[in-house]
PDB file of N, CA and C in Angstrom:
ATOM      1  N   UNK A   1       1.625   3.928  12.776  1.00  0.00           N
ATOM      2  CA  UNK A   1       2.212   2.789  12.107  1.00  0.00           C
ATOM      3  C   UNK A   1       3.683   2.695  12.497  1.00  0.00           C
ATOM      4  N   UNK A   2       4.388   1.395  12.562  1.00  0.00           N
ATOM      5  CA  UNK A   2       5.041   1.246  13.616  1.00  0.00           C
ATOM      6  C   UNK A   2       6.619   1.565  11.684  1.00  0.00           C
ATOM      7  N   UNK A   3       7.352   1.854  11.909  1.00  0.00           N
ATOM      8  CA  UNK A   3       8.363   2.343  11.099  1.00  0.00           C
ATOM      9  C   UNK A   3       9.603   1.157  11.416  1.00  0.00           C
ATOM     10  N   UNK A   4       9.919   0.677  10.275  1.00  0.00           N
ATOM     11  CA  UNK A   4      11.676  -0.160  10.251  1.00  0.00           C
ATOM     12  C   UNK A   4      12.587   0.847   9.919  1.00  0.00           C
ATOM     13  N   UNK A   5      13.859   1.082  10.504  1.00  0.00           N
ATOM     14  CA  UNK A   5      15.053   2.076   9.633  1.00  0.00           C
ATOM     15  C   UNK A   5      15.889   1.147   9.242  1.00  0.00           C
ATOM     16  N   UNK A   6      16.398   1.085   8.635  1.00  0.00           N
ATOM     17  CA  UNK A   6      17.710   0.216   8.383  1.00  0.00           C
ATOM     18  C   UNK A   6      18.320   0.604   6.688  1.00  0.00           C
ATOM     19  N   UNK A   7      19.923   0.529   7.053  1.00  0.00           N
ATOM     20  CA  UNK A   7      21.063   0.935   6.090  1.00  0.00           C
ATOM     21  C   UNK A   7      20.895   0.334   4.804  1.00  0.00           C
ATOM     22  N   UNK A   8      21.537   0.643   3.956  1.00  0.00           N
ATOM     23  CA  UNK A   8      21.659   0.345   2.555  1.00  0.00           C
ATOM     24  C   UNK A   8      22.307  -1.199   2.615  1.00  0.00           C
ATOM     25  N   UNK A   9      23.046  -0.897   3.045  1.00  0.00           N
ATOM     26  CA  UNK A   9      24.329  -2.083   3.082  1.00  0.00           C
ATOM     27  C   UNK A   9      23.154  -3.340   3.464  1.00  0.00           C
ATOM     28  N   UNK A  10      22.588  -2.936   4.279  1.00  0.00           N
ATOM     29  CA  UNK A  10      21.682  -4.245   5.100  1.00  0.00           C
ATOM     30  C   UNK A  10      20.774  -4.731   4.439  1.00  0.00           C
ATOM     31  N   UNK A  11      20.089  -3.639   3.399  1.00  0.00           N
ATOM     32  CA  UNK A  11      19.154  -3.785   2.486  1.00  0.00           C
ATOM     33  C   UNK A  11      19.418  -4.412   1.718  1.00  0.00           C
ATOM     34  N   UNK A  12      21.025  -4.358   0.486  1.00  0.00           N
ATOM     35  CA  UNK A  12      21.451  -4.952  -0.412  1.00  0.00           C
ATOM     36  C   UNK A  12      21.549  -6.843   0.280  1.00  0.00           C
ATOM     37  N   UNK A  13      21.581  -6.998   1.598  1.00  0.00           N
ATOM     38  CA  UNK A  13      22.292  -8.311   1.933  1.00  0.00           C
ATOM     39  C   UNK A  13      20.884  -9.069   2.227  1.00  0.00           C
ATOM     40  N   UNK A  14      19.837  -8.632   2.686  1.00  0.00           N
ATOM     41  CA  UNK A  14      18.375  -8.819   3.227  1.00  0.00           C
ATOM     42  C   UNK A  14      16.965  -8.521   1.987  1.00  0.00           C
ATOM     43  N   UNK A  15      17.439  -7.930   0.915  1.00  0.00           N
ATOM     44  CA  UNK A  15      16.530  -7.319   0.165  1.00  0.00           C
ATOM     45  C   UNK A  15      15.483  -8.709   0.186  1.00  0.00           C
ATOM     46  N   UNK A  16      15.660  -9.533  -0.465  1.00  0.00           N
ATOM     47  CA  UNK A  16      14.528 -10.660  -0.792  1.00  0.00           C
ATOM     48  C   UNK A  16      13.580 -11.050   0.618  1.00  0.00           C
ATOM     49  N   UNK A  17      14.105 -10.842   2.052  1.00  0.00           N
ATOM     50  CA  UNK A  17      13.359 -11.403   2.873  1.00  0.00           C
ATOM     51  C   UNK A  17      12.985  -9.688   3.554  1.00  0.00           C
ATOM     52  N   UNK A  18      13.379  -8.488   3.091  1.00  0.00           N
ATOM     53  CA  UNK A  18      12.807  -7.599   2.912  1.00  0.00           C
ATOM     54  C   UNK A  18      11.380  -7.148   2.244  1.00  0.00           C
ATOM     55  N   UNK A  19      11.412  -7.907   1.308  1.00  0.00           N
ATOM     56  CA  UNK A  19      10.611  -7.646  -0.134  1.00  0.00           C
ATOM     57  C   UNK A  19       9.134  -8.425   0.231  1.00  0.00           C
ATOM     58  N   UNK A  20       9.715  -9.320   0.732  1.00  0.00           N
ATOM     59  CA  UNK A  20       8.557  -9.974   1.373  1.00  0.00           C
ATOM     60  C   UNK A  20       7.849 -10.098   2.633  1.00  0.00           C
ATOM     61  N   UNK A  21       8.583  -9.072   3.225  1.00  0.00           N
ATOM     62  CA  UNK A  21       8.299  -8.572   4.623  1.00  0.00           C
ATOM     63  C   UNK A  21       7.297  -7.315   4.574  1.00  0.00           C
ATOM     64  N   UNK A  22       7.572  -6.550   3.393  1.00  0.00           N
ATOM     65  CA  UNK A  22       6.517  -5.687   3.346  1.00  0.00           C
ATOM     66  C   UNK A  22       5.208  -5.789   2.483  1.00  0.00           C
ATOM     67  N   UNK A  23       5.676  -7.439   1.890  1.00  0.00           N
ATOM     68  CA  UNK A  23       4.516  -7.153   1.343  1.00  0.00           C
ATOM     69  C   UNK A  23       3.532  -8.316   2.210  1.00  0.00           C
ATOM     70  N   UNK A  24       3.818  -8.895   3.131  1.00  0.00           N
ATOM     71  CA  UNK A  24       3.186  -8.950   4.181  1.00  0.00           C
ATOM     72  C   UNK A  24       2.707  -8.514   5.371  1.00  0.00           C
ATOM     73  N   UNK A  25       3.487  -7.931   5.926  1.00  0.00           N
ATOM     74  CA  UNK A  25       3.036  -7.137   7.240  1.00  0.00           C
ATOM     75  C   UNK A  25       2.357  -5.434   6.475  1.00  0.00           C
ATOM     76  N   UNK A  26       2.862  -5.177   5.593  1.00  0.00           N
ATOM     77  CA  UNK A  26       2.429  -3.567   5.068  1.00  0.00           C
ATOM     78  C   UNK A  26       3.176  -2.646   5.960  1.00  0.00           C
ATOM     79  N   UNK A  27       3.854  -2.859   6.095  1.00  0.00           N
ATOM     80  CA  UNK A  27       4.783  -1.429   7.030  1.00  0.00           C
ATOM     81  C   UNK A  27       5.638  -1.443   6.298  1.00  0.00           C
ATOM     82  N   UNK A  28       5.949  -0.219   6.233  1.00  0.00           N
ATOM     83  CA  UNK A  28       7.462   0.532   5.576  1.00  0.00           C
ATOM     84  C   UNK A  28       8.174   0.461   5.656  1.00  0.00           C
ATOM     85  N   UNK A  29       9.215  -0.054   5.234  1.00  0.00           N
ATOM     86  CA  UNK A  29      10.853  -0.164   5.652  1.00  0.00           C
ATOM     87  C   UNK A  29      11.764   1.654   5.209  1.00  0.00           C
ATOM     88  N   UNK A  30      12.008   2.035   6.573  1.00  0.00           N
ATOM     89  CA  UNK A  30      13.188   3.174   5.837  1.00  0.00           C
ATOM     90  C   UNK A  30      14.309   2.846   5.525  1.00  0.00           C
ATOM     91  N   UNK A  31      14.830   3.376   4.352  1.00  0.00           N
ATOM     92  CA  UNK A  31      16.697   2.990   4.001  1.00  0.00           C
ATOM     93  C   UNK A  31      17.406   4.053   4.354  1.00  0.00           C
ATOM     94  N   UNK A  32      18.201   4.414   4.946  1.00  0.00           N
ATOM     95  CA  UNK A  32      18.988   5.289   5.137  1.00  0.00           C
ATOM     96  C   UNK A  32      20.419   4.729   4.215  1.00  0.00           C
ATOM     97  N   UNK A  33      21.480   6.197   3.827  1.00  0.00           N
ATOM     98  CA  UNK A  33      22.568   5.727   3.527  1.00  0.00           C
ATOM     99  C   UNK A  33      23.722   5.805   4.898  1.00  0.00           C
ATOM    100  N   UNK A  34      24.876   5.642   4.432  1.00  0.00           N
ATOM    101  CA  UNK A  34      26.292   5.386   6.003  1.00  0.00           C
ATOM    102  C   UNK A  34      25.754   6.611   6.847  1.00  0.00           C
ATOM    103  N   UNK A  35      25.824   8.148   6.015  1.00  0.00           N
ATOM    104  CA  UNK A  35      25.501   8.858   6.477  1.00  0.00           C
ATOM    105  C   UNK A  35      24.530   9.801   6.809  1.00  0.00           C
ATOM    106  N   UNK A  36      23.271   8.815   6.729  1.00  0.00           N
ATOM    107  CA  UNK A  36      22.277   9.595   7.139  1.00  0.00           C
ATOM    108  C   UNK A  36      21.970  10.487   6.507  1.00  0.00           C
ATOM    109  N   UNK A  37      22.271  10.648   5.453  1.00  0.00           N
ATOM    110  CA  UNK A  37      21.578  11.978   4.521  1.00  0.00           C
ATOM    111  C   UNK A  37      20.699  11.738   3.512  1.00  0.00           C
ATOM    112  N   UNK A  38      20.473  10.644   2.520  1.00  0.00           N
ATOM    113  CA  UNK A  38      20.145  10.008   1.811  1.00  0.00           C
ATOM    114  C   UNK A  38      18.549   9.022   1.994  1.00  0.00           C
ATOM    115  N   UNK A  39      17.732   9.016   1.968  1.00  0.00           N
ATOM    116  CA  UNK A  39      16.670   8.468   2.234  1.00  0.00           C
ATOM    117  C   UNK A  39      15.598   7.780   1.272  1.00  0.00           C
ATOM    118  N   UNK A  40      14.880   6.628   1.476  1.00  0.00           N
ATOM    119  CA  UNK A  40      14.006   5.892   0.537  1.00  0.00           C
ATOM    120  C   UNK A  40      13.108   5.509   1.564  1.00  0.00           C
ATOM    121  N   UNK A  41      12.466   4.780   0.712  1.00  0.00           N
ATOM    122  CA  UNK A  41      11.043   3.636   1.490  1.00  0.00           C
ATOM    123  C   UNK A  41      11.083   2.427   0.861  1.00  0.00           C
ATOM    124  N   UNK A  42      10.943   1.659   0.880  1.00  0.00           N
ATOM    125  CA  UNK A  42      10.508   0.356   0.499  1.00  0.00           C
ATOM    126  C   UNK A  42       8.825  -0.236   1.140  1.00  0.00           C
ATOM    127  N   UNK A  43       8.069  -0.189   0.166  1.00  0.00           N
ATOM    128  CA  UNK A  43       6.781  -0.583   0.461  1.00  0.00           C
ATOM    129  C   UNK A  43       6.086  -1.798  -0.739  1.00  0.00           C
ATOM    130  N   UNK A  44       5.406  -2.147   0.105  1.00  0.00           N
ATOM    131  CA  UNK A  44       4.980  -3.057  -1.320  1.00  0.00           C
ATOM    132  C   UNK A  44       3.915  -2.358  -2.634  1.00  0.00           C
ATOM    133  N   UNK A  45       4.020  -3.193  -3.454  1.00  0.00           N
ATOM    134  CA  UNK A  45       2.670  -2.363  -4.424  1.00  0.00           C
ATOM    135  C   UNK A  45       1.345  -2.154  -4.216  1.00  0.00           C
ATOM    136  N   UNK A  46       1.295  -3.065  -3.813  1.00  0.00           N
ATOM    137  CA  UNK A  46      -0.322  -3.027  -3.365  1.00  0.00           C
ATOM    138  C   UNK A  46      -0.719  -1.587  -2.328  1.00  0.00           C
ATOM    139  N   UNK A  47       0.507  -1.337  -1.287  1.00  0.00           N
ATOM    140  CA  UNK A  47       0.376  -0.093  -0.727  1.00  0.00           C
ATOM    141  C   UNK A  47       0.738   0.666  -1.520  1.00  0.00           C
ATOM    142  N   UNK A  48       1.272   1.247  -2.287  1.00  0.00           N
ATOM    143  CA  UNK A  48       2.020   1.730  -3.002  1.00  0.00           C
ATOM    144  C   UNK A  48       0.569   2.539  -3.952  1.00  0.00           C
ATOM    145  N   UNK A  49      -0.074   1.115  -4.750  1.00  0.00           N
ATOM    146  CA  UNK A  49      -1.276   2.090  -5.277  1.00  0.00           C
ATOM    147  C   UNK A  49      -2.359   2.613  -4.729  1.00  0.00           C
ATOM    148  N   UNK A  50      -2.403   1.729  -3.454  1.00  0.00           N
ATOM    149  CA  UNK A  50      -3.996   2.298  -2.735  1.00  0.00           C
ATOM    150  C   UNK A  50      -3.041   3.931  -2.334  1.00  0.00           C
ATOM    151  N   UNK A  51      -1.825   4.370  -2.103  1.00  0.00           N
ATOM    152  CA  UNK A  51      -1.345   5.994  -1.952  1.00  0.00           C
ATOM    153  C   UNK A  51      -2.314   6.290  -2.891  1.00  0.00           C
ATOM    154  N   UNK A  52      -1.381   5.811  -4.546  1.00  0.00           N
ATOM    155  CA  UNK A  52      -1.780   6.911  -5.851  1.00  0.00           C
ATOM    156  C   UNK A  52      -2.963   6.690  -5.750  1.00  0.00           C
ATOM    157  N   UNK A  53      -3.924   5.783  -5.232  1.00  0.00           N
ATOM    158  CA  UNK A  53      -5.214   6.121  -5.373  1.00  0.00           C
ATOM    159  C   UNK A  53      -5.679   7.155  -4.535  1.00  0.00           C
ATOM    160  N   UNK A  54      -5.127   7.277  -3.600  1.00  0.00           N
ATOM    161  CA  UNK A  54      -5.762   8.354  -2.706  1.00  0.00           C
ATOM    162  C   UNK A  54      -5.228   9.626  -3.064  1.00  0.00           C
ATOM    163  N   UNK A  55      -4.387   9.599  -3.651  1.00  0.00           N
ATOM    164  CA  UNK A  55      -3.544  11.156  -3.920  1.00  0.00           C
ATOM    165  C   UNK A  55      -4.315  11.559  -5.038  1.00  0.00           C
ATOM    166  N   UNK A  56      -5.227  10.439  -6.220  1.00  0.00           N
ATOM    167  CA  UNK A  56      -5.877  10.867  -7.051  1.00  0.00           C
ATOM    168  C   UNK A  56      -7.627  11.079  -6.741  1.00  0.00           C
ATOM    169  N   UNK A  57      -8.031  10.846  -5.635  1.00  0.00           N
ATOM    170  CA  UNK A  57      -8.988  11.157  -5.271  1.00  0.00           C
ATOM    171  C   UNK A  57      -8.996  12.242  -4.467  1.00  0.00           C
ATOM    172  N   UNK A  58      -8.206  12.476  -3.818  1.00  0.00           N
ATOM    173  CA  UNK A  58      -7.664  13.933  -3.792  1.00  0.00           C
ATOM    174  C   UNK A  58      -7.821  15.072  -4.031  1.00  0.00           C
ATOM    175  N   UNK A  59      -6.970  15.094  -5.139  1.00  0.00           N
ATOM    176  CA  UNK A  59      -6.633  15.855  -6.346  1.00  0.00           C
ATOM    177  C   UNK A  59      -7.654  16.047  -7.557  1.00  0.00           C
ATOM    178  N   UNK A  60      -8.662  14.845  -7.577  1.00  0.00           N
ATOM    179  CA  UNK A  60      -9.647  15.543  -8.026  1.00  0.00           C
ATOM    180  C   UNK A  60     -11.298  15.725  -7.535  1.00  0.00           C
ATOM    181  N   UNK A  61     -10.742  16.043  -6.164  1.00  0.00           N
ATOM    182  CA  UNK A  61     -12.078  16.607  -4.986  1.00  0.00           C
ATOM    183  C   UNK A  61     -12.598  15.427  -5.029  1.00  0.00           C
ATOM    184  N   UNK A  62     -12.956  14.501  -5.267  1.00  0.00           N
ATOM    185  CA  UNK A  62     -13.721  13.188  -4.721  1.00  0.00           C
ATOM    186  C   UNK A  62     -13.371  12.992  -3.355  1.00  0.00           C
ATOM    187  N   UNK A  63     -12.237  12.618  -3.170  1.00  0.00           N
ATOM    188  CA  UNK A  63     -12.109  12.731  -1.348  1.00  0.00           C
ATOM    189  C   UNK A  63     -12.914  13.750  -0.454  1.00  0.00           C
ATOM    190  N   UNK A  64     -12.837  14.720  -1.099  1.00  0.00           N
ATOM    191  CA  UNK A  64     -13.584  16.205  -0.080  1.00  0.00           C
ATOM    192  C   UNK A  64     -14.883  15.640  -0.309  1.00  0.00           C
ATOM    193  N   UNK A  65     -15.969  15.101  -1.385  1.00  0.00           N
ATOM    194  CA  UNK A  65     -17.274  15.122  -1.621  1.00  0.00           C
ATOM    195  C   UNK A  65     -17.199  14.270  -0.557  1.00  0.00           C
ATOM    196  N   UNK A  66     -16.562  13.199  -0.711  1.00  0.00           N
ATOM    197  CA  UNK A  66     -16.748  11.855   0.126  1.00  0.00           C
ATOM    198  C   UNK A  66     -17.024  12.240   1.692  1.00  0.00           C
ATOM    199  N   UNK A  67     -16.025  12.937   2.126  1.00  0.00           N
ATOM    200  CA  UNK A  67     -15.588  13.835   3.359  1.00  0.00           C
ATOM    201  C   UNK A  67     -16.872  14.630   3.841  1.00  0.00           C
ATOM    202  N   UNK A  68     -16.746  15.425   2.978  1.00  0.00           N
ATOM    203  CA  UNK A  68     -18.458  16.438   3.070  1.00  0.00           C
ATOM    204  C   UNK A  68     -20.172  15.179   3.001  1.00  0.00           C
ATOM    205  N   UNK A  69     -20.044  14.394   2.422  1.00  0.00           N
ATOM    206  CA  UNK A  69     -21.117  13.253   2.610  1.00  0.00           C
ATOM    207  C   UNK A  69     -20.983  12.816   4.301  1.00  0.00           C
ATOM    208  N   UNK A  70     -19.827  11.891   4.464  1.00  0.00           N
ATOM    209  CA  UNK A  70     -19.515  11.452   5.704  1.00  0.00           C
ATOM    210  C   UNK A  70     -19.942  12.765   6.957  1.00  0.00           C
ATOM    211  N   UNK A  71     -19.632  13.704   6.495  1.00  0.00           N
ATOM    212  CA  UNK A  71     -20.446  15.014   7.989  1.00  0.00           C
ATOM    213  C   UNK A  71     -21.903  15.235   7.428  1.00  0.00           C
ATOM    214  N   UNK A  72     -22.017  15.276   6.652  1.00  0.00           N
ATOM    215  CA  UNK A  72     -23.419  16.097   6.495  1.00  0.00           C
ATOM    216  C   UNK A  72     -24.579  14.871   6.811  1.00  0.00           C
ATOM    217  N   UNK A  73     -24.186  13.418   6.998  1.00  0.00           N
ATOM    218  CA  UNK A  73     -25.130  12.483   6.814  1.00  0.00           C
ATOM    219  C   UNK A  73     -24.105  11.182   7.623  1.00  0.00           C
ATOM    220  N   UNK A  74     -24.774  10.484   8.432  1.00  0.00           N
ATOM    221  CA  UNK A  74     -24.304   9.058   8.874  1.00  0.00           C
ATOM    222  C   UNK A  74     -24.897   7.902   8.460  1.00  0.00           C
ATOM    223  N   UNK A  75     -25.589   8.449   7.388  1.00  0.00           N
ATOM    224  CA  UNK A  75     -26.740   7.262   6.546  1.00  0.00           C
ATOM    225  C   UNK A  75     -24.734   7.021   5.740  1.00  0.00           C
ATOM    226  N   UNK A  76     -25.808   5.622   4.987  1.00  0.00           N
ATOM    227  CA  UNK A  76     -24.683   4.498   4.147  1.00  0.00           C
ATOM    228  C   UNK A  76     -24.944   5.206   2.641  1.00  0.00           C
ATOM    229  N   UNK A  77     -24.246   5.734   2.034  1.00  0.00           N
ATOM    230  CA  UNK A  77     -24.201   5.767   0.225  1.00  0.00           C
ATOM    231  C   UNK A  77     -23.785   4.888  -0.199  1.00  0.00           C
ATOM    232  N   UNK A  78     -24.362   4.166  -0.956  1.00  0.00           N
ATOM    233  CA  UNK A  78     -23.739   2.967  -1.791  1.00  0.00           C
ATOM    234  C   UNK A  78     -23.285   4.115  -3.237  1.00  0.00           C
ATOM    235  N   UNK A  79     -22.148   3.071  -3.851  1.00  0.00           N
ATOM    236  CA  UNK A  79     -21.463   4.032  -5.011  1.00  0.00           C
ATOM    237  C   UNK A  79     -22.097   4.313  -6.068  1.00  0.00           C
ATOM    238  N   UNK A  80     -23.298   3.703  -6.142  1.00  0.00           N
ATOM    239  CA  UNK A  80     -23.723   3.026  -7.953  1.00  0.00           C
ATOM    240  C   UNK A  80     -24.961   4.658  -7.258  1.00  0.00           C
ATOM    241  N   UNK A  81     -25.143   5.016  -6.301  1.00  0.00           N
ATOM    242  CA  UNK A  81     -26.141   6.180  -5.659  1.00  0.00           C
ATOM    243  C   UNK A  81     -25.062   7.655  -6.490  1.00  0.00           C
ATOM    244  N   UNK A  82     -24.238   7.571  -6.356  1.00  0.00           N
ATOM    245  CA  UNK A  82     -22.967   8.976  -6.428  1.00  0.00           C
ATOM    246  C   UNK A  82     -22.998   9.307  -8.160  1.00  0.00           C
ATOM    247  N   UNK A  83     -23.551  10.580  -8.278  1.00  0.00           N
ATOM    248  CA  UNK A  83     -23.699  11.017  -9.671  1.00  0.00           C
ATOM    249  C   UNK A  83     -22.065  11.723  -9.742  1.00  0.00           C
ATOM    250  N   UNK A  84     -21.476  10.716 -10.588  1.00  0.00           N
ATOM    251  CA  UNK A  84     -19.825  10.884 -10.817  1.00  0.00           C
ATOM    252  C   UNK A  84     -19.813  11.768 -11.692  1.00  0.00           C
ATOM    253  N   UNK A  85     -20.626  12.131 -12.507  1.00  0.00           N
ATOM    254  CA  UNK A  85     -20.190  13.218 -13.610  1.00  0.00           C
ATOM    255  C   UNK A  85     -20.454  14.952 -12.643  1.00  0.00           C
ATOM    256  N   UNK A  86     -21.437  14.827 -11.793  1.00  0.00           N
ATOM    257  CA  UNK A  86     -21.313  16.687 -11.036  1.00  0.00           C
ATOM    258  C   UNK A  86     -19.901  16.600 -10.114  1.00  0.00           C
ATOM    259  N   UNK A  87     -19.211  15.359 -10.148  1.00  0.00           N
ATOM    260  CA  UNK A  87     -17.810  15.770  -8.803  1.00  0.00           C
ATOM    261  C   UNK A  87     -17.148  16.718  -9.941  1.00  0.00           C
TER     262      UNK A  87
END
């Protein structure tokens, strides 16, 4: 995924056609401060929750079942098939 860097200063003067830059294209904007030490992201929400969704599927092994399905089988599981209470 292709990465934007750009300064604070530039951010404060651009934010609105920023804001809407990521939440169209979906790429990340980095902020750096003057000196490069200081760091953020700017992403939109919508990316933002499909992360916490994945960090929470994760975290509570659903990703790995999912993972372990996808090798053990190239057949299709539909979801309403997945007994959610043994994950």
């Amino acid at each position: 995924m292709e990465q934007t860097s750009i300064n604070a200063s530039s951010v404060r003067k651009n934010f609105y056609r920023l804001l809407k830059e990521v939440n169209e294209n979906h790429k990340e904007i980095e902020i750096v401060d003057e000196q490069n030490k200081n760091h953020a992201v700017l992403i939109s929400l919508e990316d933002w929750r499909a992360i916490q969704e994945t960090l929470y599927l994760e975290e509570t092994g659903v990703l790995g079942k999912i993972r372990e399905r996808e090798q053990d089988s190239s057949e299709f599981i539909d979801v309403s098939d997945i007994d959610w209470e043994k994950l």
